[in-house]
C-alpha atoms as a PDB file:
ATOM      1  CA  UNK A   1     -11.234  -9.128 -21.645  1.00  0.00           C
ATOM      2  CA  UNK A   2      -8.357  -9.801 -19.069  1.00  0.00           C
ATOM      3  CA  UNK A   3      -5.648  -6.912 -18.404  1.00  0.00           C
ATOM      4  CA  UNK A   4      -2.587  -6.899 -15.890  1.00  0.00           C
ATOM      5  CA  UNK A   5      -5.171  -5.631 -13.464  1.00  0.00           C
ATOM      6  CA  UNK A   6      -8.005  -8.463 -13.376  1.00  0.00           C
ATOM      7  CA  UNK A   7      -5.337 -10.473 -13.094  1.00  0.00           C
ATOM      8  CA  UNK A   8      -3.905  -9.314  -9.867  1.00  0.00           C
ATOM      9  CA  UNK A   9      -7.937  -8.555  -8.468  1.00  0.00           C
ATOM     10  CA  UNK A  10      -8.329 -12.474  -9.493  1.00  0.00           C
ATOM     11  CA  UNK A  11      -4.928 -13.164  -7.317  1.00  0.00           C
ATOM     12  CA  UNK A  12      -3.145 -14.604 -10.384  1.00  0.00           C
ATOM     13  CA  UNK A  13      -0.294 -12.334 -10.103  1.00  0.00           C
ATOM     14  CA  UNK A  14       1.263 -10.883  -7.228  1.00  0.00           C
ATOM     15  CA  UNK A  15       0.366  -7.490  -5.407  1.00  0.00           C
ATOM     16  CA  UNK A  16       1.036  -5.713  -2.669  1.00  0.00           C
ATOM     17  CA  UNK A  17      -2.990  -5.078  -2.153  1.00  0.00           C
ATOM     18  CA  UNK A  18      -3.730  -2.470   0.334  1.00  0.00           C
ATOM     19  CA  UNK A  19      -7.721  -1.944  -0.078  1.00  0.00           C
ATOM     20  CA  UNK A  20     -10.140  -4.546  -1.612  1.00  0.00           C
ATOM     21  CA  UNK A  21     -13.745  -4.681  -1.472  1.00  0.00           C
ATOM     22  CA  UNK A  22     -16.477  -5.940  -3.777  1.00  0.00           C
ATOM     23  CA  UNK A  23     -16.128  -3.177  -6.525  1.00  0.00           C
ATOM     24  CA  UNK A  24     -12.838  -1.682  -6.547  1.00  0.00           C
ATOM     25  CA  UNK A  25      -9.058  -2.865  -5.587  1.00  0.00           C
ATOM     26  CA  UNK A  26      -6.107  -0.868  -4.431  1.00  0.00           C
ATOM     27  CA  UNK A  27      -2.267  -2.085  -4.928  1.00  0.00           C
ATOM     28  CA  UNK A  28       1.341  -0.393  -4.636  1.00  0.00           C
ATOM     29  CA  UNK A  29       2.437   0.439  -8.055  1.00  0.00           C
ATOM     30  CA  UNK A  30       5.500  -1.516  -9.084  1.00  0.00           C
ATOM     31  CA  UNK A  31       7.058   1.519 -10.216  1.00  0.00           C
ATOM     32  CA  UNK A  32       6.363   4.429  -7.985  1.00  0.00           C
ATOM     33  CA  UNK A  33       6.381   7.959  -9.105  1.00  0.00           C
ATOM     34  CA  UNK A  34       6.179   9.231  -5.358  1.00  0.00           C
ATOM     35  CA  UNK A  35       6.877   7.202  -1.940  1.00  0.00           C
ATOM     36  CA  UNK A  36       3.742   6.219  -1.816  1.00  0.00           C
ATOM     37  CA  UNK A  37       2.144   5.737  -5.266  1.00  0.00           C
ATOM     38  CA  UNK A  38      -1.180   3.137  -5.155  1.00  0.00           C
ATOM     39  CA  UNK A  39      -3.116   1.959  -8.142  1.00  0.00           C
ATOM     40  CA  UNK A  40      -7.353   1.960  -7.600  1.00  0.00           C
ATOM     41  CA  UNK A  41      -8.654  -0.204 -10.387  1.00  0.00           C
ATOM     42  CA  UNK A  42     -12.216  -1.556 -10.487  1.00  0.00           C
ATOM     43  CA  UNK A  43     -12.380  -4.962  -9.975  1.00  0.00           C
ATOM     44  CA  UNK A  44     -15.045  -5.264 -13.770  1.00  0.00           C
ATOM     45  CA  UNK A  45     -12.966  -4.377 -16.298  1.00  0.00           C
ATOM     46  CA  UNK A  46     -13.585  -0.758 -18.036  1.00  0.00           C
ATOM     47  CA  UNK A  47     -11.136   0.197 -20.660  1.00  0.00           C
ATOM     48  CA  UNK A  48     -11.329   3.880 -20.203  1.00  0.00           C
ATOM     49  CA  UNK A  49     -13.132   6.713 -18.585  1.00  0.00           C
ATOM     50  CA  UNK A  50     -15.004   6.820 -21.467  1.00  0.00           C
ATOM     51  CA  UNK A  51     -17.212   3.404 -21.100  1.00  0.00           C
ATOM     52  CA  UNK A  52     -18.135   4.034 -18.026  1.00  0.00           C
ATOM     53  CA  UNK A  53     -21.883   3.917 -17.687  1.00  0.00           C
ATOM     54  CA  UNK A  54     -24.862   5.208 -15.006  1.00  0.00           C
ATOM     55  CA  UNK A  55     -24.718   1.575 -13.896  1.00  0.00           C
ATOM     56  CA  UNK A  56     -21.172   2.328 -12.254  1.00  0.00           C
ATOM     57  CA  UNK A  57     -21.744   5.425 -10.664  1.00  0.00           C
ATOM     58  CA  UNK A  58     -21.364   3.306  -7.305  1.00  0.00           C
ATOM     59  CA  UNK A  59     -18.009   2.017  -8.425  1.00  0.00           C
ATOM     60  CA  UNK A  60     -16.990   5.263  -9.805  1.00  0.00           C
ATOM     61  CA  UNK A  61     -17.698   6.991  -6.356  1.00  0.00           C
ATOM     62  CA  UNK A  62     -16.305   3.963  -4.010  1.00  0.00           C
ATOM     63  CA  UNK A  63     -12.813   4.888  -6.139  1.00  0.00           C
ATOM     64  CA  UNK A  64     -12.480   8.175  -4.253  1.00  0.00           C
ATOM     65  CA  UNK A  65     -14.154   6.833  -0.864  1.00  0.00           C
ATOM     66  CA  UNK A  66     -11.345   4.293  -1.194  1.00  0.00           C
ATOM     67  CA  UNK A  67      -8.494   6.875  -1.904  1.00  0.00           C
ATOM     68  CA  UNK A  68      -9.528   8.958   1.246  1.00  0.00           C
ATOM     69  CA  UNK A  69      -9.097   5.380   3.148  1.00  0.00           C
ATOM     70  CA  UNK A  70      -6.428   4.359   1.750  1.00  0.00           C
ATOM     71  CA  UNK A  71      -4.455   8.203   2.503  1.00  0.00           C
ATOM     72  CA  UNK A  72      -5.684   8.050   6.237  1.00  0.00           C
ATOM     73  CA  UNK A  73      -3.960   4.877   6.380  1.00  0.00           C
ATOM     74  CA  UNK A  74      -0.872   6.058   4.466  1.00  0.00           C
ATOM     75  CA  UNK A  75      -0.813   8.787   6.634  1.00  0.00           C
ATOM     76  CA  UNK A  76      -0.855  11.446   3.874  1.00  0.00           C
ATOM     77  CA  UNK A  77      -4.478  12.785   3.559  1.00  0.00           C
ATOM     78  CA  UNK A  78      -3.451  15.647   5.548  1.00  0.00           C
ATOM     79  CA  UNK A  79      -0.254  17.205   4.761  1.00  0.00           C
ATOM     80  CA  UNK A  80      -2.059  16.231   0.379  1.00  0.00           C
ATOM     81  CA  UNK A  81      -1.547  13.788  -2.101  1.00  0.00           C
ATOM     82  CA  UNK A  82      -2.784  14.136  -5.842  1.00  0.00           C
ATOM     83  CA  UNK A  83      -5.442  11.589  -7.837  1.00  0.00           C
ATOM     84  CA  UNK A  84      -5.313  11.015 -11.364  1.00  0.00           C
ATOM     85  CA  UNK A  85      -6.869   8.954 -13.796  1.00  0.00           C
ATOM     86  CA  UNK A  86      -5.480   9.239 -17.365  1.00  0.00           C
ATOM     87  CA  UNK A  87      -7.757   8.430 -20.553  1.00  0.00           C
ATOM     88  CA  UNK A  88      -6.740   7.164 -24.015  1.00  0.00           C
ATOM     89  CA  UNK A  89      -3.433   7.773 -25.890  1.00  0.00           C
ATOM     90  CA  UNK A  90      -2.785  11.230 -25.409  1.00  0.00           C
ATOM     91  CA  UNK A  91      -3.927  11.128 -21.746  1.00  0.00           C
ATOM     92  CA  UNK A  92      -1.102   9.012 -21.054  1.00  0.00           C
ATOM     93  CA  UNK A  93      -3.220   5.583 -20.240  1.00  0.00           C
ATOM     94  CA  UNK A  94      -0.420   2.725 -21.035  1.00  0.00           C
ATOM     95  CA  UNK A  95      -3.098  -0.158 -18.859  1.00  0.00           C
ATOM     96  CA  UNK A  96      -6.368  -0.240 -20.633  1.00  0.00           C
ATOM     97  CA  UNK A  97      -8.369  -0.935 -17.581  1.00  0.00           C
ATOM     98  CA  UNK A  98      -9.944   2.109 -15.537  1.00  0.00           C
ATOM     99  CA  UNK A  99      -7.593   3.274 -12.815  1.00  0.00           C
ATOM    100  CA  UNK A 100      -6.912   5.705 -10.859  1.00  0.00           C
ATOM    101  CA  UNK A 101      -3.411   6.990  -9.068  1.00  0.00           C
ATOM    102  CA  UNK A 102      -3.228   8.255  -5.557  1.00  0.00           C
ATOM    103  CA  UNK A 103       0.427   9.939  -5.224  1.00  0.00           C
ATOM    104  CA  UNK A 104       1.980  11.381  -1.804  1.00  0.00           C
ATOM    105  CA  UNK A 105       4.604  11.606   0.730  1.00  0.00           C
ATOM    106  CA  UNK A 106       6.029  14.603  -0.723  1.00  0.00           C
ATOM    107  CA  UNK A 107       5.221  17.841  -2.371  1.00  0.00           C
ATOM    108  CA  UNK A 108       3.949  17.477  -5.674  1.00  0.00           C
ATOM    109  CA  UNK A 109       5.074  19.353  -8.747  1.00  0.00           C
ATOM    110  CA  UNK A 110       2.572  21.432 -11.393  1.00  0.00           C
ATOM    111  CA  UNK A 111       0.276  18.961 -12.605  1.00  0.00           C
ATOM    112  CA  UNK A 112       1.101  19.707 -16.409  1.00  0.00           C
ATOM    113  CA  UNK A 113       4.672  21.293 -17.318  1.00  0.00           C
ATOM    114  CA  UNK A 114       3.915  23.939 -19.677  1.00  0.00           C
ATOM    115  CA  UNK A 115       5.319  23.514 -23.395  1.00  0.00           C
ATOM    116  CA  UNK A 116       8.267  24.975 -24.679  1.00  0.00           C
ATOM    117  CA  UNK A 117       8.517  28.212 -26.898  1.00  0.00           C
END
């Protein structure tokens, strides 16, 4: 299965790539929700949080080694910055191809605004 994301891990479409090693890939988001707004995909497609298996525990741990690296070197890990990953339709996925987001450079907002009455 190919996705937006293997190709830019496969360097068939452009990315600003700030972390890469042999399991997982970081790049800028093309539209960022936050100054500084960075994708962390692994580089085998996964379609969800949901397939993941014991065999990627590794991967699934070098994701948030690679989001404290990559906020060191955005300068953000200490004044915060948030991670998500989002699963399915109703988690808000739109890319079906594991990711997580690593927003900062400014205050955050409540992570889920609460519904109207």
């Amino acid at each position: 299965m190919s996705t937006i994301f293997a190709r830019i891990i496969n360097g068939e479409l452009p990315a600003a790539i700030v972390y890469q090693d042999d399991l997982v890939t970081a790049f800028r988001d093309i539209q960022p929700l936050a100054p500084v707004h960075i994708l962390i995909v692994p580089n085998k497609v996964i379609p969800t949080v949901n397939e993941l298996t014991e065999d990627d525990e590794r991967m699934a741990g070098r994701m948030l080694l690679a989001a404290q690296k990559i906020a060191a070197q955005e300068g953000i890990a200490e004044s915060g910055y948030r991670l998500i990953i989002n699963c399915n339709h109703d988690g808000g996925q739109e890319v079906y191809h594991l990711h997580m987001h690593l927003l900062g450079g400014r205050r955050m907002g409540r992570m889920v605004a609460k519904p109207k009455e």
